[in-house]
C-alpha atoms as a PDB file:
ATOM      1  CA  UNK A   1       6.141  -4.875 -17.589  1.00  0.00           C
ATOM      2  CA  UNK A   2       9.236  -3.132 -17.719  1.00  0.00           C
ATOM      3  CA  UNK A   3      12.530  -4.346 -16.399  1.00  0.00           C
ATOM      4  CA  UNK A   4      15.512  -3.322 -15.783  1.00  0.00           C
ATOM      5  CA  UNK A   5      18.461  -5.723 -15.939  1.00  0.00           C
ATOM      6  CA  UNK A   6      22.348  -5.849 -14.655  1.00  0.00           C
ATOM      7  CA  UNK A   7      24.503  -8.720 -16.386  1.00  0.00           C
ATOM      8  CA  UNK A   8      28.444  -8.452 -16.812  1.00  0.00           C
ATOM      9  CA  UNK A   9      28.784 -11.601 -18.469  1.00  0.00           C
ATOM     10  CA  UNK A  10      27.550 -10.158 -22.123  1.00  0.00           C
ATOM     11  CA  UNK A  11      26.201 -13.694 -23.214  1.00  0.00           C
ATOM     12  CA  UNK A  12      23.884 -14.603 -20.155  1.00  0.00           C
ATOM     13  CA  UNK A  13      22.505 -10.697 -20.329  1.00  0.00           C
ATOM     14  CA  UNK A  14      21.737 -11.019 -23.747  1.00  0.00           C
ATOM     15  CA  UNK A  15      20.407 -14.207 -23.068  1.00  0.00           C
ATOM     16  CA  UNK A  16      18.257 -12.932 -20.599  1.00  0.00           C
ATOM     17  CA  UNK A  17      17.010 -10.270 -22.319  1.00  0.00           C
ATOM     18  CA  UNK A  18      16.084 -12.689 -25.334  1.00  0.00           C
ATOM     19  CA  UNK A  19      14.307 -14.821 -22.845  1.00  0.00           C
ATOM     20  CA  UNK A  20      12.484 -11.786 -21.426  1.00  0.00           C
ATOM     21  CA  UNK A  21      11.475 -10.132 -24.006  1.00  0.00           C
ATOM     22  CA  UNK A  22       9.545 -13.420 -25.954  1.00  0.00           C
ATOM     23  CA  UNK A  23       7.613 -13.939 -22.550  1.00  0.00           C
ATOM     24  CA  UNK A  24       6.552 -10.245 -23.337  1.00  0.00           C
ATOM     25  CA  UNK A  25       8.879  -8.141 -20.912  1.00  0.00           C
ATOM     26  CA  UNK A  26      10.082  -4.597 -22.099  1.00  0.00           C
ATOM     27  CA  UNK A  27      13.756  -3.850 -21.493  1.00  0.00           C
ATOM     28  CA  UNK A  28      14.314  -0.695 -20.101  1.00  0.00           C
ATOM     29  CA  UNK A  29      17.700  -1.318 -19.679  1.00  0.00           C
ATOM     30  CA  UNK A  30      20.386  -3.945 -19.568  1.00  0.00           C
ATOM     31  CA  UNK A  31      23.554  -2.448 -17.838  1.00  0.00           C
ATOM     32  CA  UNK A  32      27.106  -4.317 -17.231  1.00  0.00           C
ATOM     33  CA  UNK A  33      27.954  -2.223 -14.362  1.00  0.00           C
ATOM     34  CA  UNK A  34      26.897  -1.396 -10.452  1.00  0.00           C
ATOM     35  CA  UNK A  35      26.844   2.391 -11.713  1.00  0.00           C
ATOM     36  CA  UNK A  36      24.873   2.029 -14.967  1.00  0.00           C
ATOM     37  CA  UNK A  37      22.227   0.040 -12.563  1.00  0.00           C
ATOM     38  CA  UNK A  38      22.363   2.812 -10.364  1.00  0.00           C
ATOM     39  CA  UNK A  39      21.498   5.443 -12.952  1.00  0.00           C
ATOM     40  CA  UNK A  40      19.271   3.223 -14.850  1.00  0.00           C
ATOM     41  CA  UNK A  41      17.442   2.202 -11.626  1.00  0.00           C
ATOM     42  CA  UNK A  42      17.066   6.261 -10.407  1.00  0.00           C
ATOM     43  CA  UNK A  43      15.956   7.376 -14.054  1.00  0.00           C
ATOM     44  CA  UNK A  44      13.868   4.898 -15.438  1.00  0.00           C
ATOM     45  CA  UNK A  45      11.829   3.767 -12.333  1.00  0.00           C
ATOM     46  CA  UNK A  46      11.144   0.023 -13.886  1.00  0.00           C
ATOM     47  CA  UNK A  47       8.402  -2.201 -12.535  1.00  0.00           C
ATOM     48  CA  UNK A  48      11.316  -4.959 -11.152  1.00  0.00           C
ATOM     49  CA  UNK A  49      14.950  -5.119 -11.674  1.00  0.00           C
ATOM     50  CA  UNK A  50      16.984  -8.490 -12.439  1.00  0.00           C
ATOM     51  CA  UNK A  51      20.578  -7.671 -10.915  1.00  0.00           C
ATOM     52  CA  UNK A  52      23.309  -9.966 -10.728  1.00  0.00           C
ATOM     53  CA  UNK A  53      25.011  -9.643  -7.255  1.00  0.00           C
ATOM     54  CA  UNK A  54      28.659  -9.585  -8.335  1.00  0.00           C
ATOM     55  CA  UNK A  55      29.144  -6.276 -10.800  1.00  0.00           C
ATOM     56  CA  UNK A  56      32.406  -3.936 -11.556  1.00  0.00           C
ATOM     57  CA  UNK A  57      33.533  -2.060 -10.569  1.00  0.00           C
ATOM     58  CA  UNK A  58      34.348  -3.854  -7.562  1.00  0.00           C
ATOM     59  CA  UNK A  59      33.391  -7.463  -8.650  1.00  0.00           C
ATOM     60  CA  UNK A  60      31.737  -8.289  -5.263  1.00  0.00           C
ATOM     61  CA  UNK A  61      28.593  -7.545  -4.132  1.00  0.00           C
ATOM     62  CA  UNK A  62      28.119  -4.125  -5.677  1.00  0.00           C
ATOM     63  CA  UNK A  63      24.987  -5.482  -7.871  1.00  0.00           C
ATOM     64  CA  UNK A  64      23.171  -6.052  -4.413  1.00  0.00           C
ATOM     65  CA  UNK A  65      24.483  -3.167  -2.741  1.00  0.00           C
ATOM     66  CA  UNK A  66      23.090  -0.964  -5.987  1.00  0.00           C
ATOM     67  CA  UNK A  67      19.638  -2.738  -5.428  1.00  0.00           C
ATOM     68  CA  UNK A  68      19.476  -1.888  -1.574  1.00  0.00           C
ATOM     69  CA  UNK A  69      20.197   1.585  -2.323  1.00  0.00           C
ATOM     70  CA  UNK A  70      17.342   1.769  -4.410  1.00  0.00           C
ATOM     71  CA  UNK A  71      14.907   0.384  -2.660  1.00  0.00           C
ATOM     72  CA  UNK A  72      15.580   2.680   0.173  1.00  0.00           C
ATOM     73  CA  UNK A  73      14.953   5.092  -2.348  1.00  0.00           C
ATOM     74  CA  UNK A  74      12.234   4.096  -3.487  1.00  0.00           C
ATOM     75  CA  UNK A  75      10.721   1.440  -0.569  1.00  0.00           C
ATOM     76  CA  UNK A  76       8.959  -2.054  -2.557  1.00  0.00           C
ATOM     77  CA  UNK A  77      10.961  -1.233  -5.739  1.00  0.00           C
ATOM     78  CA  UNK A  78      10.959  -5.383  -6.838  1.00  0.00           C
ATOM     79  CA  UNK A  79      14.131  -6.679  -7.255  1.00  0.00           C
ATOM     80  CA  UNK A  80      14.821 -10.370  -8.190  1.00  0.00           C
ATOM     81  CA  UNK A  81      19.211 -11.212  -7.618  1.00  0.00           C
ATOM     82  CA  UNK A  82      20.835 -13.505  -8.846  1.00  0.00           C
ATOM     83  CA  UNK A  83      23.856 -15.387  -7.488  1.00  0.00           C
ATOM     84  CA  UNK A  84      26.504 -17.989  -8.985  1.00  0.00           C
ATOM     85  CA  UNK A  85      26.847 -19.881  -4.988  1.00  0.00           C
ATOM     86  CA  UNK A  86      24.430 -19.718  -2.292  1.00  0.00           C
ATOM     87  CA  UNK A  87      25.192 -16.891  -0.168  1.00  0.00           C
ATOM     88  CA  UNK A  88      23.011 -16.928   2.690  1.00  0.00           C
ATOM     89  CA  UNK A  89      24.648 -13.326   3.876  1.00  0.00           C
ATOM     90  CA  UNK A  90      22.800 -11.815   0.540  1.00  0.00           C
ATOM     91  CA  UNK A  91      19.471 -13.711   1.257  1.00  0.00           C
ATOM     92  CA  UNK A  92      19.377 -11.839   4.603  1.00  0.00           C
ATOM     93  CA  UNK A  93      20.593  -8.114   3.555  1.00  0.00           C
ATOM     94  CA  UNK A  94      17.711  -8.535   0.833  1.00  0.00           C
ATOM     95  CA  UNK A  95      15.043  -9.516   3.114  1.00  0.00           C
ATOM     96  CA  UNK A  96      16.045  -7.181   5.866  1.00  0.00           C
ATOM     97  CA  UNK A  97      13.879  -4.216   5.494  1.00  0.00           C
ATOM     98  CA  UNK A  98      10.506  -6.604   5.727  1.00  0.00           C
ATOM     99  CA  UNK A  99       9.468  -5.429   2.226  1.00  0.00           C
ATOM    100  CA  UNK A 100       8.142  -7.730  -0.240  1.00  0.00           C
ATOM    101  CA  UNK A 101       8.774  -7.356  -3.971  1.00  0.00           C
ATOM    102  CA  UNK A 102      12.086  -9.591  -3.505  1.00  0.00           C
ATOM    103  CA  UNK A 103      13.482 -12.824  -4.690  1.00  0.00           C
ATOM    104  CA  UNK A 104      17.399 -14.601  -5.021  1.00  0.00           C
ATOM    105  CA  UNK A 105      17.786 -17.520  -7.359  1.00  0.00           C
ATOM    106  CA  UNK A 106      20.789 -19.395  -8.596  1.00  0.00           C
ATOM    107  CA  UNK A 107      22.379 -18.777 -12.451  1.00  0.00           C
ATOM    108  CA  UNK A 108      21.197 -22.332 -12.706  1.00  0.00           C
ATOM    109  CA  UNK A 109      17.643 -21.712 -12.327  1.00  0.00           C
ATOM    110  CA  UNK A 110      17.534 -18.854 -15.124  1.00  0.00           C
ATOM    111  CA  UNK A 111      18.105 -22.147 -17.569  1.00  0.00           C
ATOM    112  CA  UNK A 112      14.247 -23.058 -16.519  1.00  0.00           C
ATOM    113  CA  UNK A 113      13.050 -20.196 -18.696  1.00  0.00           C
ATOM    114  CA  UNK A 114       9.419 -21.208 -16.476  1.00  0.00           C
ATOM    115  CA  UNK A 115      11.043 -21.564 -13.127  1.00  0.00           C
ATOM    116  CA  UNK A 116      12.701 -18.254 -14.091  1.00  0.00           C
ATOM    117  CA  UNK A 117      10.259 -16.101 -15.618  1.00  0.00           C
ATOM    118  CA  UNK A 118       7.521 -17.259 -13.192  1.00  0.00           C
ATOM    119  CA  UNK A 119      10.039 -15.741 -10.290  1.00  0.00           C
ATOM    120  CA  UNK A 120      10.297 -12.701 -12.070  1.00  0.00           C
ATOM    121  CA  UNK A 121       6.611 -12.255 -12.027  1.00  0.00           C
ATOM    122  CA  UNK A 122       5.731 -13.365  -8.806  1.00  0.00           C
ATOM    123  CA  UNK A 123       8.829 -10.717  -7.779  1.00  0.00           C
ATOM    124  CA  UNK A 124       7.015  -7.813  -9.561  1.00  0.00           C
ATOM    125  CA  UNK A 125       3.876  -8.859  -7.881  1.00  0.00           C
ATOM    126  CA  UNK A 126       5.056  -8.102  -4.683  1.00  0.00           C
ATOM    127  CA  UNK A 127       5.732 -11.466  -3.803  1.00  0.00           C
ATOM    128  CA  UNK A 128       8.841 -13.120  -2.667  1.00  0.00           C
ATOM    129  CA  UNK A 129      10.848 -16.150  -4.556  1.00  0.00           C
ATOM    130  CA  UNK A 130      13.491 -17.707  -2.190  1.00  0.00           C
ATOM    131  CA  UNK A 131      15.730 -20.651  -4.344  1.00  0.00           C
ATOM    132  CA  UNK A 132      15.226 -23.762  -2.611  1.00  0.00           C
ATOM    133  CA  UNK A 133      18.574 -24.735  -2.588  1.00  0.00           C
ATOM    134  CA  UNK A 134      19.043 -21.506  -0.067  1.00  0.00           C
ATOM    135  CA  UNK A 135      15.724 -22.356   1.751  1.00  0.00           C
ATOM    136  CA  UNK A 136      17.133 -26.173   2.282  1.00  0.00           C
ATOM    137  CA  UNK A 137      20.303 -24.974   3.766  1.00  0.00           C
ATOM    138  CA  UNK A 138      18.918 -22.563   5.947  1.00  0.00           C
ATOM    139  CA  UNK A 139      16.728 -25.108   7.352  1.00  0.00           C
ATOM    140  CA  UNK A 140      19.501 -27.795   7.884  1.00  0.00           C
ATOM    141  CA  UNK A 141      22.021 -25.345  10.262  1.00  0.00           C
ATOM    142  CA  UNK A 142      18.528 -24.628  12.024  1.00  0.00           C
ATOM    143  CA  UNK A 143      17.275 -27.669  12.675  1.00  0.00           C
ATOM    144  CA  UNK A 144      20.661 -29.089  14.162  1.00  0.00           C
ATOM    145  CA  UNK A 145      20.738 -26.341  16.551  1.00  0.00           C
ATOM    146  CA  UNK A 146      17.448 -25.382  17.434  1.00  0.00           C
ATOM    147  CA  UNK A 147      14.375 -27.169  19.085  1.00  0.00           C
ATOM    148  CA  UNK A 148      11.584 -25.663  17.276  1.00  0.00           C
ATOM    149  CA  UNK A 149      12.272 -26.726  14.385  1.00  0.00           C
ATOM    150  CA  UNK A 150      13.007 -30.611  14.925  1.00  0.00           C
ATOM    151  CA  UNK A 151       9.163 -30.079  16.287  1.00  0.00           C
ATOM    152  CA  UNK A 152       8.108 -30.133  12.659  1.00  0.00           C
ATOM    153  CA  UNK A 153       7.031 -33.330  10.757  1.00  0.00           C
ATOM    154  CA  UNK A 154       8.201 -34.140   7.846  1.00  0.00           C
ATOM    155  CA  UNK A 155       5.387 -33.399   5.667  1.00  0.00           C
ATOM    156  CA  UNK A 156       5.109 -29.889   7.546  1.00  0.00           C
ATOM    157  CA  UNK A 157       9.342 -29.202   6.764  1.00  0.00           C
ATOM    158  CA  UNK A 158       7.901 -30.083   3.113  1.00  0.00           C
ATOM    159  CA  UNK A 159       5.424 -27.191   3.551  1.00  0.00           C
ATOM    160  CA  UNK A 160       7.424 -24.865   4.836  1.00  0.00           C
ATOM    161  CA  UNK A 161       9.773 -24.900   2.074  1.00  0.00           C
ATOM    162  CA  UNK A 162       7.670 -24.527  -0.115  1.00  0.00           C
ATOM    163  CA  UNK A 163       5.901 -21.541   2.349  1.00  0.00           C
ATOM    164  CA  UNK A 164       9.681 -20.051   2.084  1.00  0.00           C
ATOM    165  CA  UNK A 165       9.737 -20.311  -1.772  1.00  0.00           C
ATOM    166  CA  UNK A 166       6.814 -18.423  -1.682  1.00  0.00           C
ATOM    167  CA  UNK A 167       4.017 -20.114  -2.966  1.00  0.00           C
ATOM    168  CA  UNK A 168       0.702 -20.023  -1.424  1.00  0.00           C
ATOM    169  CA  UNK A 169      -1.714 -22.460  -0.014  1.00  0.00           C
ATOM    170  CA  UNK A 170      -3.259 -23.449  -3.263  1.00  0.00           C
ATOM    171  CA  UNK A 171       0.357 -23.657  -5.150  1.00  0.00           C
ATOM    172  CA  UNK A 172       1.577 -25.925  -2.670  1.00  0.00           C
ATOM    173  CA  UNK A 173      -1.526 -28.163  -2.351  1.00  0.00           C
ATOM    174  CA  UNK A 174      -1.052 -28.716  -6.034  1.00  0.00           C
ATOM    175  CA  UNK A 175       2.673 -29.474  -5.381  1.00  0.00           C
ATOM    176  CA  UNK A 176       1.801 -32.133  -3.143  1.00  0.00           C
ATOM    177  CA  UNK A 177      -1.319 -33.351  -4.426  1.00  0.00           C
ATOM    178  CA  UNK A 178      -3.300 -33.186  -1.493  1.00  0.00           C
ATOM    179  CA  UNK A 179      -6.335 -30.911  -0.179  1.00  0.00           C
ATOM    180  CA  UNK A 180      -5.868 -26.805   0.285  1.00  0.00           C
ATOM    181  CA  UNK A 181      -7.994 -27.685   3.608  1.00  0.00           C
ATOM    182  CA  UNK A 182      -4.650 -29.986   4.413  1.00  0.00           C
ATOM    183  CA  UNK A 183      -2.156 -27.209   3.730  1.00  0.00           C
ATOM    184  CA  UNK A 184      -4.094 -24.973   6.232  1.00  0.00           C
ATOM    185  CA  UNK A 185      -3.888 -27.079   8.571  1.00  0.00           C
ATOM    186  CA  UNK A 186      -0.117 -28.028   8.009  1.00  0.00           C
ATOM    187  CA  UNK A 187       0.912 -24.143   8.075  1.00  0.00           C
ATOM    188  CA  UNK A 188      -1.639 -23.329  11.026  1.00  0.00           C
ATOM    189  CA  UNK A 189       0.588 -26.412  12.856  1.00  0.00           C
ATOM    190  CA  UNK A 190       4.330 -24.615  11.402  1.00  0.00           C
ATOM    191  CA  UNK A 191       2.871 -21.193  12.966  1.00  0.00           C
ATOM    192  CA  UNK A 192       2.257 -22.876  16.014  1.00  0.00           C
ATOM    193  CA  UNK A 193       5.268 -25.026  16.799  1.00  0.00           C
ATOM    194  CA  UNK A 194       7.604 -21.755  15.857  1.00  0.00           C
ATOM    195  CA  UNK A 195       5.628 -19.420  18.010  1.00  0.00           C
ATOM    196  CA  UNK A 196       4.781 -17.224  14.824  1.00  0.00           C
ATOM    197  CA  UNK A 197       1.676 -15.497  14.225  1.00  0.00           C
ATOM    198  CA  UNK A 198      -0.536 -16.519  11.787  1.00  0.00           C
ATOM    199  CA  UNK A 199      -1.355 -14.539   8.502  1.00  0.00           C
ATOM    200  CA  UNK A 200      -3.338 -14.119   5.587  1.00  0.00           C
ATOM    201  CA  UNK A 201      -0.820 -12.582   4.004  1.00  0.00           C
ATOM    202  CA  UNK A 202       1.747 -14.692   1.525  1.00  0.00           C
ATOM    203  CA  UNK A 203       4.389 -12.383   1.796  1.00  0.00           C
ATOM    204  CA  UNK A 204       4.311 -11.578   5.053  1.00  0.00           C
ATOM    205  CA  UNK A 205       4.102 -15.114   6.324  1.00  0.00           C
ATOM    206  CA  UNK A 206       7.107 -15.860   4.097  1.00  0.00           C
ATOM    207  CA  UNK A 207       9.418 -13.097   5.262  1.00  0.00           C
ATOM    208  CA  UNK A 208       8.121 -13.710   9.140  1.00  0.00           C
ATOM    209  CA  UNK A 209       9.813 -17.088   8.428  1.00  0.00           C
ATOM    210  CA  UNK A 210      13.057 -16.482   7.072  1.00  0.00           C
ATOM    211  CA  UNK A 211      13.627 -14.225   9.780  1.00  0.00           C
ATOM    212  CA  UNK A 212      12.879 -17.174  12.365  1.00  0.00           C
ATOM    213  CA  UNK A 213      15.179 -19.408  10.052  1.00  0.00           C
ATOM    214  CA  UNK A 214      17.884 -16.674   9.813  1.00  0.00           C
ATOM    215  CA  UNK A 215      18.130 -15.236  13.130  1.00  0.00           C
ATOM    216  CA  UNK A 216      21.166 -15.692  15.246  1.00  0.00           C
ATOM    217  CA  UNK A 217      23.499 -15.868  12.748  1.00  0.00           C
END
């Protein structure tokens, strides 16, 4: 699986690329700069891309802005951002064509070489991997404002963090050690009380939420 990575911070992005390649990744490229991704992203067409959000030039949000661009360019490229705060602004702009093939995680998390690498895989999948420090804070400002949500039992907020994460019915059954039957039931009961339609597809389901969470900013 190729990958293509954006780092400023030289010993994190040769960190990264240590970690990456002993799980078995190839490095197509591991750029400093929002116009190195750019290039590196157009030319080498890489099976996900790991791209910090702040990159110089402009120090801001240029690594996400670089990954947008390519993905309109080429629609379900996988890209997996990473960000130094929780930025819910970046969360949205990421999951705002509907596409799956996305994920944002925390510096912190890349420290879980596990937790890290299994996000950049479940990324390149197609699949989505939200941190769930971001999830949790999206769902506290929604759930002081808005009904639907304070609907939701506790045990069903539990599943649909974990939904939000990303993880399917069988991940999160193992999670919380109880039946895949029960998990059905529990996300059948989310769909329902937040007037969401109900699908067999992970991604889709995941995104469909986020947007519920997210909108009315």
């Amino acid at each position: 699986m190729r990958v293509v990575l954006a780092e400023d911070l030289f010993l994190l992005r040769d960190g990264l690329v240590r970690m990456l390649e002993a799980f078995d990744f190839e490095i197509a490229a591991a750029v400093e700069t929002g116009p190195e991704l750019t290039k590196a992203l157009a030319e080498l067409e890489p099976d996900v891309a790991v791209v910090d959000v702040r990159l110089p030039p402009s120090h801001t949000d240029e690594g996400l802005q670089c990954a947008l661009a390519a993905r309109r360019a080429r629609p379900g490229l996988p890209v997996l951002v990473l960000s130094q705060h929780v930025e819910q602004l970046y969360a949205r702009e990421l999951l705002a064509d509907g596409n799956g093939g996305v994920g944002y995680l925390l510096k912190d998390r890349v420290f879980d070489a596990d937790q890290f690498i299994d996000a950049v895989r479940r990324v390149a999948a197609g699949g989505t991997a939200m941190d769930p420090t971001v999830i949790q804070q999206l769902l506290s400002r929604r759930s002081a404002a808005d009904h639907p949500l304070g609907k939701l039992t506790p045990r069903e907020r539990e599943v649909l963090e974990l939904m939000a994460q990303g993880r399917s019915n069988a991940a999160i059954a193992a999670q919380l050690v109880v039946t895949e039957r029960a998990i059905a039931k529990h996300t059948s009961n989310i769909f329902g009380k937040l007037d969401l339609p109900v699908s067999d597809d992970d991604n889709r389901r995941v995104l469909a939420v986020l947007a519920y969470l997210d909108q009315g900013r």
